[in-house]
N, C-alpha and C. Protein backbone atom coordinates (compact mmCIF):
# COMPACT_ATOMS: atom_id res chain seq x y z
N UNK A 1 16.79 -3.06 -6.78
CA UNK A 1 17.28 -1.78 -7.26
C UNK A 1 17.23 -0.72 -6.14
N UNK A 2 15.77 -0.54 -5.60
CA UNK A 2 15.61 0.60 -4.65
C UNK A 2 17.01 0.21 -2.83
N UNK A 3 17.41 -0.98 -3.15
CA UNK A 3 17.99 -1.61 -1.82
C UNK A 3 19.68 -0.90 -2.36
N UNK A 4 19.72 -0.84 -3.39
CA UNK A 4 21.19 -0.56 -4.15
C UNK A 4 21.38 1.12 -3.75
N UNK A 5 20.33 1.59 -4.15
CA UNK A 5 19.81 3.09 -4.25
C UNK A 5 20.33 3.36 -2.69
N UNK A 6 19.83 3.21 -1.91
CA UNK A 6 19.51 3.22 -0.54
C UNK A 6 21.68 2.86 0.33
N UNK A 7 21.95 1.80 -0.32
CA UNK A 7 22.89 1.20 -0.21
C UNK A 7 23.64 2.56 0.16
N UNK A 8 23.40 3.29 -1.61
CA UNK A 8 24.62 4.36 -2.33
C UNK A 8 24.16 5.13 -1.40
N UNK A 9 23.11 5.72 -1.07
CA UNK A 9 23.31 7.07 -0.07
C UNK A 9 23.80 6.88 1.13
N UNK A 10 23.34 5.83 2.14
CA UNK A 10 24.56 5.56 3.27
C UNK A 10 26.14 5.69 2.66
N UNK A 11 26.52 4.89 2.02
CA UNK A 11 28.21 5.08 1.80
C UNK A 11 28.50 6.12 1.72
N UNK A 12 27.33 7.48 1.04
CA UNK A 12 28.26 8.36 0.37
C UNK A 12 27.96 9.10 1.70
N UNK A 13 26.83 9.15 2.62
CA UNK A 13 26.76 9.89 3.64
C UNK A 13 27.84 9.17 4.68
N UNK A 14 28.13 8.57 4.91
CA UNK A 14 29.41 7.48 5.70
C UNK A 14 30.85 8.31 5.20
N UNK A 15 30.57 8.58 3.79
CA UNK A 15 32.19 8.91 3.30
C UNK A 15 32.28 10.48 3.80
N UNK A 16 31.22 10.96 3.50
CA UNK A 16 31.00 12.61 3.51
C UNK A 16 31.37 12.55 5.28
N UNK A 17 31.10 12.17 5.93
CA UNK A 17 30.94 12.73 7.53
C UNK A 17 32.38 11.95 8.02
N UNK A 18 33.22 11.15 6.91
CA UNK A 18 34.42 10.87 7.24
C UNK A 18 35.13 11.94 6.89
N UNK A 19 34.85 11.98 5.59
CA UNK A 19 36.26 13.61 5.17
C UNK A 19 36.17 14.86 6.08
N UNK A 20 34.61 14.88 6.11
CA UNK A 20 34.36 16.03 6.81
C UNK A 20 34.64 16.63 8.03
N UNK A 21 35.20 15.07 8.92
CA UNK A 21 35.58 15.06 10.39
C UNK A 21 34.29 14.93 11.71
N UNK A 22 33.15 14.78 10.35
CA UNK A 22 31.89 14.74 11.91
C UNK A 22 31.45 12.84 12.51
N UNK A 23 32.82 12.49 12.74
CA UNK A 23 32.35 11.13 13.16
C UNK A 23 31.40 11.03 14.06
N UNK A 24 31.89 11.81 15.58
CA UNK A 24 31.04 11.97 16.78
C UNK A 24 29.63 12.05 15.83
N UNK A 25 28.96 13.14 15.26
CA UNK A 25 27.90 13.50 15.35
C UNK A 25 27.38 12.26 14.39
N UNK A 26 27.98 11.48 13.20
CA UNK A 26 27.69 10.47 12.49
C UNK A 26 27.29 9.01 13.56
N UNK A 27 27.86 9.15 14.43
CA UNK A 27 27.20 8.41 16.00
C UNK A 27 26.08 8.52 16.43
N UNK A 28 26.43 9.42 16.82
CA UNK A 28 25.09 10.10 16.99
C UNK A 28 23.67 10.15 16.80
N UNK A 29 23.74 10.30 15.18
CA UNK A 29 22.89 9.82 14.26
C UNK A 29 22.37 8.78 14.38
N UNK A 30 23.25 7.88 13.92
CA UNK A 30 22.79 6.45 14.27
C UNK A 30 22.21 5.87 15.02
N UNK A 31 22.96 6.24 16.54
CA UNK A 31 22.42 5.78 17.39
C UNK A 31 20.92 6.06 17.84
N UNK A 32 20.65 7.53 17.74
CA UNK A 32 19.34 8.06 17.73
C UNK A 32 18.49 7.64 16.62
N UNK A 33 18.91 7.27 15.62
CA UNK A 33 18.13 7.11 14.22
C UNK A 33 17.28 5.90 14.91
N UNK A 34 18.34 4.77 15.29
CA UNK A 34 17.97 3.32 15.76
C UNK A 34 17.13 3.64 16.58
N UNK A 35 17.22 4.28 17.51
CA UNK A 35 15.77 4.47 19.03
C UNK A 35 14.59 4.77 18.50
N UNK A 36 14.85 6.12 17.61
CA UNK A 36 13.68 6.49 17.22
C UNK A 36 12.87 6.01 16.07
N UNK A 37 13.61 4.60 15.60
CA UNK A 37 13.09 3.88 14.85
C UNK A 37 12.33 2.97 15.68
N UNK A 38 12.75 2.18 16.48
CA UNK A 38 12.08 1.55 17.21
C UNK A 38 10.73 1.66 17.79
N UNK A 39 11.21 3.25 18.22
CA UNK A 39 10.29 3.95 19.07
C UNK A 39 8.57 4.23 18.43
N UNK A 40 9.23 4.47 16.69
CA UNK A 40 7.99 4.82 16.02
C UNK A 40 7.24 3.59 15.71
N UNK A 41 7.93 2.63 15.48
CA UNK A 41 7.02 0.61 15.32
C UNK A 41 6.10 0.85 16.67
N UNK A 42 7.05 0.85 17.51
CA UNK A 42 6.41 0.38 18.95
C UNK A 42 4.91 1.39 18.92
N UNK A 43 5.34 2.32 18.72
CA UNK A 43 4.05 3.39 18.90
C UNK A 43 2.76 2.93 17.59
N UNK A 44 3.53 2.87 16.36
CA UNK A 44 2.18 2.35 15.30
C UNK A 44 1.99 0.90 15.63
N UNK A 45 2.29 0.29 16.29
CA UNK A 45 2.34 -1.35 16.31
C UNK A 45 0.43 -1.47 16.82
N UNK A 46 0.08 -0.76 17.79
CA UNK A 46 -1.22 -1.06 18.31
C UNK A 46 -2.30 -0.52 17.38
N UNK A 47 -2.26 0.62 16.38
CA UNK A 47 -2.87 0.98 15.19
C UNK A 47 -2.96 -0.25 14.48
N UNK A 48 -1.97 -0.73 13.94
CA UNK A 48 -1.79 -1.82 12.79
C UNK A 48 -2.27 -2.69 13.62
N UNK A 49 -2.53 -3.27 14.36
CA UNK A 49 -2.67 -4.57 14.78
C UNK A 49 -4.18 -4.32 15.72
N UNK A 50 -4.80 -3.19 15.78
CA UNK A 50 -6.08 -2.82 15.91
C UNK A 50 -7.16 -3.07 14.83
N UNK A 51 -6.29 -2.42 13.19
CA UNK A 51 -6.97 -2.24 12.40
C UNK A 51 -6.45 -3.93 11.72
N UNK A 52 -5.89 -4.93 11.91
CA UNK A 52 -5.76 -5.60 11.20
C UNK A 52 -7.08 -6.69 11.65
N UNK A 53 -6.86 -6.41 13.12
CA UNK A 53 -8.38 -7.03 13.72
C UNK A 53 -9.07 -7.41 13.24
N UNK A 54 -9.87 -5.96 13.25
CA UNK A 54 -11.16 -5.36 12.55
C UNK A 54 -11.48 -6.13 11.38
N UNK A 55 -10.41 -5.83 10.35
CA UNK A 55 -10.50 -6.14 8.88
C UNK A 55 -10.64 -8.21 8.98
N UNK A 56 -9.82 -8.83 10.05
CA UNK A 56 -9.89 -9.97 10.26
C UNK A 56 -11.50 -10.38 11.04
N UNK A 57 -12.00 -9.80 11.72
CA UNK A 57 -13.33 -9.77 11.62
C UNK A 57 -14.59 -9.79 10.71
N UNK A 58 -14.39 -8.52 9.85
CA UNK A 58 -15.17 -8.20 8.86
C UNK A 58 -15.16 -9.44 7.66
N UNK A 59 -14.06 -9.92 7.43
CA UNK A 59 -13.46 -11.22 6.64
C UNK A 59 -14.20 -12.37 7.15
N UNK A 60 -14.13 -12.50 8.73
CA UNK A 60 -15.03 -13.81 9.17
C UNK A 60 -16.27 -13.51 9.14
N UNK A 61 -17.00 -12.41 9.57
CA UNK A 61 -18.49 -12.18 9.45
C UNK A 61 -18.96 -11.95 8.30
N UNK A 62 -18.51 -11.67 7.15
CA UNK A 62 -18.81 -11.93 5.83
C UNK A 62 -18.92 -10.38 5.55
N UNK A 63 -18.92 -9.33 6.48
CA UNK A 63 -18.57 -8.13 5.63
C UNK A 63 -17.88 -7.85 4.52
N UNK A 64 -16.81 -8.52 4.56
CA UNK A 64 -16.21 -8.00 2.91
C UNK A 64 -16.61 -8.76 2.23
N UNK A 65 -16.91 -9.75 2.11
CA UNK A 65 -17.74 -10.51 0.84
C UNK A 65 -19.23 -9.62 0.48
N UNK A 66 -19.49 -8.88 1.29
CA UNK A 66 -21.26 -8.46 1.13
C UNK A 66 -20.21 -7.04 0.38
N UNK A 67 -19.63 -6.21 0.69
CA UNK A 67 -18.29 -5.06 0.22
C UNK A 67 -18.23 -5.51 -0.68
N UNK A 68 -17.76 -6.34 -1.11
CA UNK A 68 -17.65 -7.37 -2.61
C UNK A 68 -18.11 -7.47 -3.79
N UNK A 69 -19.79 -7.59 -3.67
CA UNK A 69 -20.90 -7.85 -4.09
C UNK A 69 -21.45 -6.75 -4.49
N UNK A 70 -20.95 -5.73 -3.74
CA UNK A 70 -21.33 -4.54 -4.20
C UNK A 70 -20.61 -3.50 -4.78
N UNK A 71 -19.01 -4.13 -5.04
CA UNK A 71 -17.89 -3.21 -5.49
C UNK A 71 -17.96 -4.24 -7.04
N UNK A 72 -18.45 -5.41 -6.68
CA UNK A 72 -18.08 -6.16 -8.20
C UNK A 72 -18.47 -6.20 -9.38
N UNK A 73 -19.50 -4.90 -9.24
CA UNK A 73 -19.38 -4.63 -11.20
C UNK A 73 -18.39 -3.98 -11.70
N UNK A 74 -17.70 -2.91 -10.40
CA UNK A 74 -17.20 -2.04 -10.84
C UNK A 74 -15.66 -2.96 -11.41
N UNK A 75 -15.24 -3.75 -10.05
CA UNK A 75 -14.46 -5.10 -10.22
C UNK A 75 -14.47 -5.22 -11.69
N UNK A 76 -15.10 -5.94 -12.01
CA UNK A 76 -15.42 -6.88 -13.22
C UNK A 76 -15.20 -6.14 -14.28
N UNK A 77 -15.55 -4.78 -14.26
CA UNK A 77 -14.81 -3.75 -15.10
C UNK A 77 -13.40 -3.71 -15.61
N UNK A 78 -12.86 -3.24 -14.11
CA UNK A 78 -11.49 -3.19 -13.97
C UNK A 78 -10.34 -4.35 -14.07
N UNK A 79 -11.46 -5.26 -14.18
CA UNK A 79 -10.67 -6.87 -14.23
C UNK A 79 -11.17 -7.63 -15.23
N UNK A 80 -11.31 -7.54 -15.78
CA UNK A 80 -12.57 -8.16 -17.38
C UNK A 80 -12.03 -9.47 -17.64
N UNK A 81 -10.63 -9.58 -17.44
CA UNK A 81 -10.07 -10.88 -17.70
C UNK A 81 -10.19 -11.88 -16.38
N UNK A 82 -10.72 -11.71 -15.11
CA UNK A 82 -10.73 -12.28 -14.30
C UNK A 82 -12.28 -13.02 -13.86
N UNK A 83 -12.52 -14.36 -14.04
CA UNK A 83 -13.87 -15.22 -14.01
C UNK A 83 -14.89 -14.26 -12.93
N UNK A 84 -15.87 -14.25 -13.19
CA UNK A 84 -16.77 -13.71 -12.52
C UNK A 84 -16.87 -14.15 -10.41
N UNK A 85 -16.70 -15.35 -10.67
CA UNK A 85 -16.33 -16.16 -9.20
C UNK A 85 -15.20 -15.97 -8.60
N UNK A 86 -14.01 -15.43 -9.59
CA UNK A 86 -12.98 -15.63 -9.16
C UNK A 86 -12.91 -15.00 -7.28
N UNK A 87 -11.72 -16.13 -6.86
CA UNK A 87 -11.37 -15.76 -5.44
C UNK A 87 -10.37 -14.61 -5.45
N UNK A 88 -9.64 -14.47 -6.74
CA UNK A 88 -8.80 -13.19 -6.31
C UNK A 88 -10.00 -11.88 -6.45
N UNK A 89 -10.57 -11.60 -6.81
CA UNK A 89 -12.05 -10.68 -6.61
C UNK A 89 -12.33 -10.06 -4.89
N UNK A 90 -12.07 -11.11 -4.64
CA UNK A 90 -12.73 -11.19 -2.94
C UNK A 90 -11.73 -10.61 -2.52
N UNK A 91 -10.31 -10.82 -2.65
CA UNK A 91 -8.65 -10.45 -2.05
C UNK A 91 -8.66 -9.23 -2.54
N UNK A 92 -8.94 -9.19 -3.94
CA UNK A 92 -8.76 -7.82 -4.06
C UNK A 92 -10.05 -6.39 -3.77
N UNK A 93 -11.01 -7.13 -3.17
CA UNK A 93 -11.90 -6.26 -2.62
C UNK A 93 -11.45 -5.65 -1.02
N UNK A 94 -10.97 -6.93 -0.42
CA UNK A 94 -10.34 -6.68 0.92
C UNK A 94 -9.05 -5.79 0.91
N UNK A 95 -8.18 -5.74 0.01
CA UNK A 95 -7.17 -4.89 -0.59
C UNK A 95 -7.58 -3.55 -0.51
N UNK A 96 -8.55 -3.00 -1.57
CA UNK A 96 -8.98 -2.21 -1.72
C UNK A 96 -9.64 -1.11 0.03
N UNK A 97 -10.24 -2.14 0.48
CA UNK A 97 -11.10 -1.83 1.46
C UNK A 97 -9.83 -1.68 2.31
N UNK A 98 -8.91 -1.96 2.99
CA UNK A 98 -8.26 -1.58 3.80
C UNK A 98 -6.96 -0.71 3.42
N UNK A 99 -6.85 -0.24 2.10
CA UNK A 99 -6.04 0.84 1.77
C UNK A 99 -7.05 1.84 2.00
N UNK A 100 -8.24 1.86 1.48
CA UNK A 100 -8.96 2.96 1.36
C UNK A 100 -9.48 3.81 3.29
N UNK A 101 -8.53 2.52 4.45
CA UNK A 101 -8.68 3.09 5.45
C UNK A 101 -7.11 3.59 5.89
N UNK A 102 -6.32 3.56 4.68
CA UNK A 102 -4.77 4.05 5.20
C UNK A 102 -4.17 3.00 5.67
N UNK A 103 -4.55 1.77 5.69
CA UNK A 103 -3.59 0.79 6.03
C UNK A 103 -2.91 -0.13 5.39
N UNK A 104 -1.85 0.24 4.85
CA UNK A 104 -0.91 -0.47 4.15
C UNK A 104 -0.67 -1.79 4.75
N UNK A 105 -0.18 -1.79 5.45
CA UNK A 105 0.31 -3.16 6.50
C UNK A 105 -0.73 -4.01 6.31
N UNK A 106 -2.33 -3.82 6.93
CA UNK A 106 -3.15 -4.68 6.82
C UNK A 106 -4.14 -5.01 5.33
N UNK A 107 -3.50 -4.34 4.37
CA UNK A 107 -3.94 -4.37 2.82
C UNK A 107 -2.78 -5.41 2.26
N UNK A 108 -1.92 -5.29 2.78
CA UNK A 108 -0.76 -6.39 1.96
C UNK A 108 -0.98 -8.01 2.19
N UNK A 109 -1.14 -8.69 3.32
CA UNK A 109 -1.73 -9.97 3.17
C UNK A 109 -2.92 -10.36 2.36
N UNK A 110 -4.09 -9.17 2.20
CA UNK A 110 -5.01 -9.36 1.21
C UNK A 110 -4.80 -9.51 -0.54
N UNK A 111 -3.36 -8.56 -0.34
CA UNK A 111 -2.87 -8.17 -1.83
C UNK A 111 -2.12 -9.25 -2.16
N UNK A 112 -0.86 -9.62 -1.22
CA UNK A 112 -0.14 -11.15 -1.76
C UNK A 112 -1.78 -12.08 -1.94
N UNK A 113 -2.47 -12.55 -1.37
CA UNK A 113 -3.29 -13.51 -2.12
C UNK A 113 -4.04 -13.29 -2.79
N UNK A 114 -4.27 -12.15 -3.44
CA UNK A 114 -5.13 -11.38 -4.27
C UNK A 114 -3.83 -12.00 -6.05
N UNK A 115 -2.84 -11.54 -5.98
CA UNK A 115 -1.74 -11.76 -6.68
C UNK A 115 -1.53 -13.23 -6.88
N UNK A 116 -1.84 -13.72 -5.87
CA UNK A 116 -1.11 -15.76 -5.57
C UNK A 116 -2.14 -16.12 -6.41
N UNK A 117 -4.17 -15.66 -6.26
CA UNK A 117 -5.01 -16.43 -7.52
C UNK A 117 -4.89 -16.11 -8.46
N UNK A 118 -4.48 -14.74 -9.05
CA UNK A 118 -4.70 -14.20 -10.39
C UNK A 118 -3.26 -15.33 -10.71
N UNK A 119 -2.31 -15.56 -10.76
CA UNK A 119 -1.55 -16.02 -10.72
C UNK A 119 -1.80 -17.64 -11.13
N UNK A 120 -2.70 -17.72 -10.41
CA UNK A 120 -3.07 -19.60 -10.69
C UNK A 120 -3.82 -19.56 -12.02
N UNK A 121 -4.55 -17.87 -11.97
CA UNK A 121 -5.52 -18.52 -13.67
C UNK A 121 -4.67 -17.97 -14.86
N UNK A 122 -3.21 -17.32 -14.47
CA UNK A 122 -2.22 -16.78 -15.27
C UNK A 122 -2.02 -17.77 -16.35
N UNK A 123 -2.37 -17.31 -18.10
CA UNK A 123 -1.86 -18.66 -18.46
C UNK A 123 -0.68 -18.83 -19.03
N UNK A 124 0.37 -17.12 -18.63
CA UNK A 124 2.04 -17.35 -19.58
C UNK A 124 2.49 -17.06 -17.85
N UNK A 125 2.64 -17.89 -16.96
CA UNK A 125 3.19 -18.00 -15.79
C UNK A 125 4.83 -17.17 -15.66
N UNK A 126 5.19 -16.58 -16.84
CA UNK A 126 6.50 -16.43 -16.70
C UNK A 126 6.06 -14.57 -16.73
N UNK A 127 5.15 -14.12 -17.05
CA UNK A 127 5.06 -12.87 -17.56
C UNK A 127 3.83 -12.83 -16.80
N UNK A 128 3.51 -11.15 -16.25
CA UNK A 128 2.11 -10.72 -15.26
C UNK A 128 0.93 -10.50 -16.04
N UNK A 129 0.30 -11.29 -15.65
CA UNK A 129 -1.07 -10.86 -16.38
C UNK A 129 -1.94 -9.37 -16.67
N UNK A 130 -2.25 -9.20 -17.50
CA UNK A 130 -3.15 -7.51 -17.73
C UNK A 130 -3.88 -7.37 -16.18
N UNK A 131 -4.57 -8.66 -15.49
CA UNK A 131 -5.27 -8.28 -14.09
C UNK A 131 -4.29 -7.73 -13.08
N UNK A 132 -3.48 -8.38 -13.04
CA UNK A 132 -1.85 -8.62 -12.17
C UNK A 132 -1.35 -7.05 -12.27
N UNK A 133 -1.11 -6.41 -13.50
CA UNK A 133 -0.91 -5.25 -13.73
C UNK A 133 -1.77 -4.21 -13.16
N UNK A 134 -2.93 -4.27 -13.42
CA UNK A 134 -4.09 -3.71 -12.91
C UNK A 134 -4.47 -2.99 -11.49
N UNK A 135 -4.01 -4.42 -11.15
CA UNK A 135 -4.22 -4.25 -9.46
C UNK A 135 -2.97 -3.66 -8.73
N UNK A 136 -2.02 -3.71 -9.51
CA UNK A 136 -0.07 -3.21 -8.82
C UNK A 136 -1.18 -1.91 -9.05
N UNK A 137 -1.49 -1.23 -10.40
CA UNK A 137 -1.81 -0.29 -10.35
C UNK A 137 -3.14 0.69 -9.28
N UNK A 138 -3.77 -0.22 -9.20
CA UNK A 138 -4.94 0.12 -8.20
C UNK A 138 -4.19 0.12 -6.67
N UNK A 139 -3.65 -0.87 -6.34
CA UNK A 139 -3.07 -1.37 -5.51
C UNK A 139 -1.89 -0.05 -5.10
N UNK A 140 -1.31 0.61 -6.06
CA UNK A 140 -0.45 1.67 -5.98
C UNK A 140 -0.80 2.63 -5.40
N UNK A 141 -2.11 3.27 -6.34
CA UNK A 141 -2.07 4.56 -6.23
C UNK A 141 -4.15 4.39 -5.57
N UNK A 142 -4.27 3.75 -4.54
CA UNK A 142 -5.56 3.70 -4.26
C UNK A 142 -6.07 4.56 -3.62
N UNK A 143 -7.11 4.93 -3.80
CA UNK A 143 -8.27 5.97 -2.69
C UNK A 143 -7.82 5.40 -1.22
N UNK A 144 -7.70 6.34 -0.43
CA UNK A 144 -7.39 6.63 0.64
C UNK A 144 -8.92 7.81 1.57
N UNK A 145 -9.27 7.39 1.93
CA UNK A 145 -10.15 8.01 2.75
C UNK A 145 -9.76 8.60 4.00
N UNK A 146 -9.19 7.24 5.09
CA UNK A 146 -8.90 7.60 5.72
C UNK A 146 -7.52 7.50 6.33
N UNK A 147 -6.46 8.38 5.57
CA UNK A 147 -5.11 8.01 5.80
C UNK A 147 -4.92 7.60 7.71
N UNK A 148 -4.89 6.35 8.03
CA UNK A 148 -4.96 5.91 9.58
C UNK A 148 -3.57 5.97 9.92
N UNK A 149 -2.58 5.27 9.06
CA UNK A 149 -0.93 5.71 9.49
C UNK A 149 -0.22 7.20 9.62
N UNK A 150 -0.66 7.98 8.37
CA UNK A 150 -0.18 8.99 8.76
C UNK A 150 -1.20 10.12 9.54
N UNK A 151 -2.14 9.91 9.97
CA UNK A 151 -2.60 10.10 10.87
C UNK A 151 -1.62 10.37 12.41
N UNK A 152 -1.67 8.40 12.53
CA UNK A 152 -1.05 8.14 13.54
C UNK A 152 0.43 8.78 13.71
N UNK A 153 1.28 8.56 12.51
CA UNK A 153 2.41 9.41 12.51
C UNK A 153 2.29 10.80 13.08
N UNK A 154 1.41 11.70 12.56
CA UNK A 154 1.38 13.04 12.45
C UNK A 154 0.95 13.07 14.60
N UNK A 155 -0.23 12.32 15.01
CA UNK A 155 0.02 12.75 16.10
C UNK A 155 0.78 12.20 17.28
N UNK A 156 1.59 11.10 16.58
CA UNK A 156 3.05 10.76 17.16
C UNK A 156 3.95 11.49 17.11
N UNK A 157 4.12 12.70 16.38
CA UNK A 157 4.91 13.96 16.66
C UNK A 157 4.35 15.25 16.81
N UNK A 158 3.05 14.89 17.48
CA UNK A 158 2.79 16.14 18.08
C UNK A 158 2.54 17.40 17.30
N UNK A 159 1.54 16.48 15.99
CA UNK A 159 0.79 17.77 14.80
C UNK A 159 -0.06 18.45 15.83
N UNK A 160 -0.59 19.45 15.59
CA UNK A 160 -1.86 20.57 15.98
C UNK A 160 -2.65 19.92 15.98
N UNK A 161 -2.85 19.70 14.44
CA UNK A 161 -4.09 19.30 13.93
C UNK A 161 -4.21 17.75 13.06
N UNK A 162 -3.57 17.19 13.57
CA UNK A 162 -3.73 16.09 12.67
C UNK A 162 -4.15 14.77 11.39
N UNK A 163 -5.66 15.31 11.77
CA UNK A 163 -7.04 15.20 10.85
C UNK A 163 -6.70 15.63 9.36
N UNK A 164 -6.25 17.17 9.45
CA UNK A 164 -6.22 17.97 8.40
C UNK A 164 -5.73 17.43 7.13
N UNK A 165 -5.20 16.50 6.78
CA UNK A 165 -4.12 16.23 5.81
C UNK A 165 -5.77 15.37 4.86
N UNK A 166 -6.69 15.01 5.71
CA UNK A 166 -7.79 13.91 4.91
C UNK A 166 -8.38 14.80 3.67
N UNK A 167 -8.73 15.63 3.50
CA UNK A 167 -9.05 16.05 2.45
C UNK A 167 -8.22 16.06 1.35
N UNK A 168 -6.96 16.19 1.60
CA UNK A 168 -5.95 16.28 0.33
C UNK A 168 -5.30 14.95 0.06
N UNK A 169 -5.67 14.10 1.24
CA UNK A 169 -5.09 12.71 0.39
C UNK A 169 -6.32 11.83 0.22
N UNK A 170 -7.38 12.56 0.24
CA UNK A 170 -8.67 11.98 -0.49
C UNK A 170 -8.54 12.28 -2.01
N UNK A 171 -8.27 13.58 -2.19
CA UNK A 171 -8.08 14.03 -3.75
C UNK A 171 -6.69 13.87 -4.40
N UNK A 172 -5.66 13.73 -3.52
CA UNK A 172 -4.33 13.10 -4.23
C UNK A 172 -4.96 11.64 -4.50
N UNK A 173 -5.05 10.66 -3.97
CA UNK A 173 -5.46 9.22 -4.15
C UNK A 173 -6.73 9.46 -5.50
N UNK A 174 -7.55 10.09 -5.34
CA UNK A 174 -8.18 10.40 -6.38
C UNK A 174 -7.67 10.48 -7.65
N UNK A 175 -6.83 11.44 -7.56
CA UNK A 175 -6.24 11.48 -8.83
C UNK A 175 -5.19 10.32 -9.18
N UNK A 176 -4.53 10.34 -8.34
CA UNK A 176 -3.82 8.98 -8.67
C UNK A 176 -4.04 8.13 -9.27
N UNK A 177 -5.10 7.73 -8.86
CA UNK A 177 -5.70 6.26 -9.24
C UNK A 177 -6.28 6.69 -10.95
N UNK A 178 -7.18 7.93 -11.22
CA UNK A 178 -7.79 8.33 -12.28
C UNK A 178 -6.49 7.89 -13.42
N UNK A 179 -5.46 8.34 -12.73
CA UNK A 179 -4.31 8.69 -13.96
C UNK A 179 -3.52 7.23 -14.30
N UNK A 180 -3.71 6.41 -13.17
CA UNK A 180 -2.95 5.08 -13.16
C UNK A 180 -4.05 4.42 -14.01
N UNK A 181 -5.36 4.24 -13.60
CA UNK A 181 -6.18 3.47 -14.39
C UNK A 181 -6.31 3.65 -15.60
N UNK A 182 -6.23 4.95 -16.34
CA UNK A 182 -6.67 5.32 -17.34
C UNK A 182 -5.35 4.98 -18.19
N UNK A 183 -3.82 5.08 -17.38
CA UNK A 183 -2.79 4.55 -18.41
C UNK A 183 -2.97 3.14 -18.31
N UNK A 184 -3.59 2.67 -17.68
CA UNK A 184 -3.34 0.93 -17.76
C UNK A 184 -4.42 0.63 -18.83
N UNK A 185 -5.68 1.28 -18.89
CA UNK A 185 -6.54 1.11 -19.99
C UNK A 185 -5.51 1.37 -21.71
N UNK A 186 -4.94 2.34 -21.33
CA UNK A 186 -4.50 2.65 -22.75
C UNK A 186 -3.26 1.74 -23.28
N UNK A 187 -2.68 1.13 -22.20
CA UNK A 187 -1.58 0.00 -22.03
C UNK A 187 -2.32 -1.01 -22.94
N UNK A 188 -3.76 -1.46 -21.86
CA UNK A 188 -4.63 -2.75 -22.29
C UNK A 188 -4.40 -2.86 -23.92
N UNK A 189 -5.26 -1.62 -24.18
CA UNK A 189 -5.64 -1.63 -25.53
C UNK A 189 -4.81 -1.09 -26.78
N UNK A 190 -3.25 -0.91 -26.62
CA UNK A 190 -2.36 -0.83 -26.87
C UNK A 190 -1.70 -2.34 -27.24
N UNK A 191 -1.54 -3.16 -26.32
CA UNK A 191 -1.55 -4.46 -26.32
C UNK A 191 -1.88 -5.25 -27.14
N UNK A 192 -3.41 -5.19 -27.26
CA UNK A 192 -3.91 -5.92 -28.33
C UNK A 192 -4.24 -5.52 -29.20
């Protein structure tokens, strides 16, 4: 859907800068759009692949399993339908833990296999489980501590102050999450 969405605003911006006569500058665009697309990977590429490290570290030394152990009552809460052992527990602790440092990129391999076990103990395989739901939702709208991308963004264009934005997407993510969890509770128990 969102690829369709996306589709429609190029054409109609394509059609608009045809009637309009601004081909040159519709060049333009492009062409610069493309560099400075590039330009911005190339620049976050050593962030993401710093912090994916780390998190690939902490995974082998057993840090996030000990993270785990100590997030998993709250877990077990939020997941009631998911076995106490379960391995998606662990995925989705590592999930958690590396959104909550702003890193999307290195939270998503934790999240596809966080999704791939809940999935194996799924028992209507055709439809997402209440955990499955849960976690899109946690997974959505998660605590953010330390936003590290837009960070990096902000002093890839040369913010002042760059830092500044952590307090308010400590308490946006805050709320987020309050308002996502609390409709998925009322979903739950709606349900049954």
């Amino acid at each position: 859907m969102i690829n369709k969405l996306w589709g429609f605003f190029i054409i109609v911006g394509i059609v608009f800068s045809l009637i309009m006569g601004n081909i040159s500058s519709l060049n333009d665009t492009i062409l610069t759009s493309a560099t400075s697309g590039v330009n911005m990977v190339l620049d976050l590429l050593p962030i993401i692949v710093l912090w994916c490290g780390i998190m690939q570290i902490a995974e082998k030394s057993g840090l996030l399993d000990k993270i785990g152990k100590v997030m998993r009552p709250l877990l077990s809460k939020l997941f009631p339908s998911l076995k106490k052992d379960s391995k998606a527990l662990g995925y989705i602790t590592s999930n958690i833990a590396a959104n909550m440092m702003g890193l999307g990129s290195a939270a998503t391999p934790f999240g596809l296999k966080a999704m791939e076990e809940m999935q194996k103990e799924n028992k209507n395989k055709e439809e997402a489980s209440d955990a499955m739901i849960t976690f899109l939702v946690l997974n959505t709208s998660g605590v953010t501590i330390i936003p590290t991308t837009v960070i990096a963004l902000r002093l890839m264009y040369h913010s002042q102050n760059p830092e500044e934005i952590i307090l308010s997407a400590i308490l946006a993510t805050i709320c987020a999450s309050i308002a996502g969890l609390t409709l998925d509770y009322f979903r739950r128990r709606k349900r049954k």
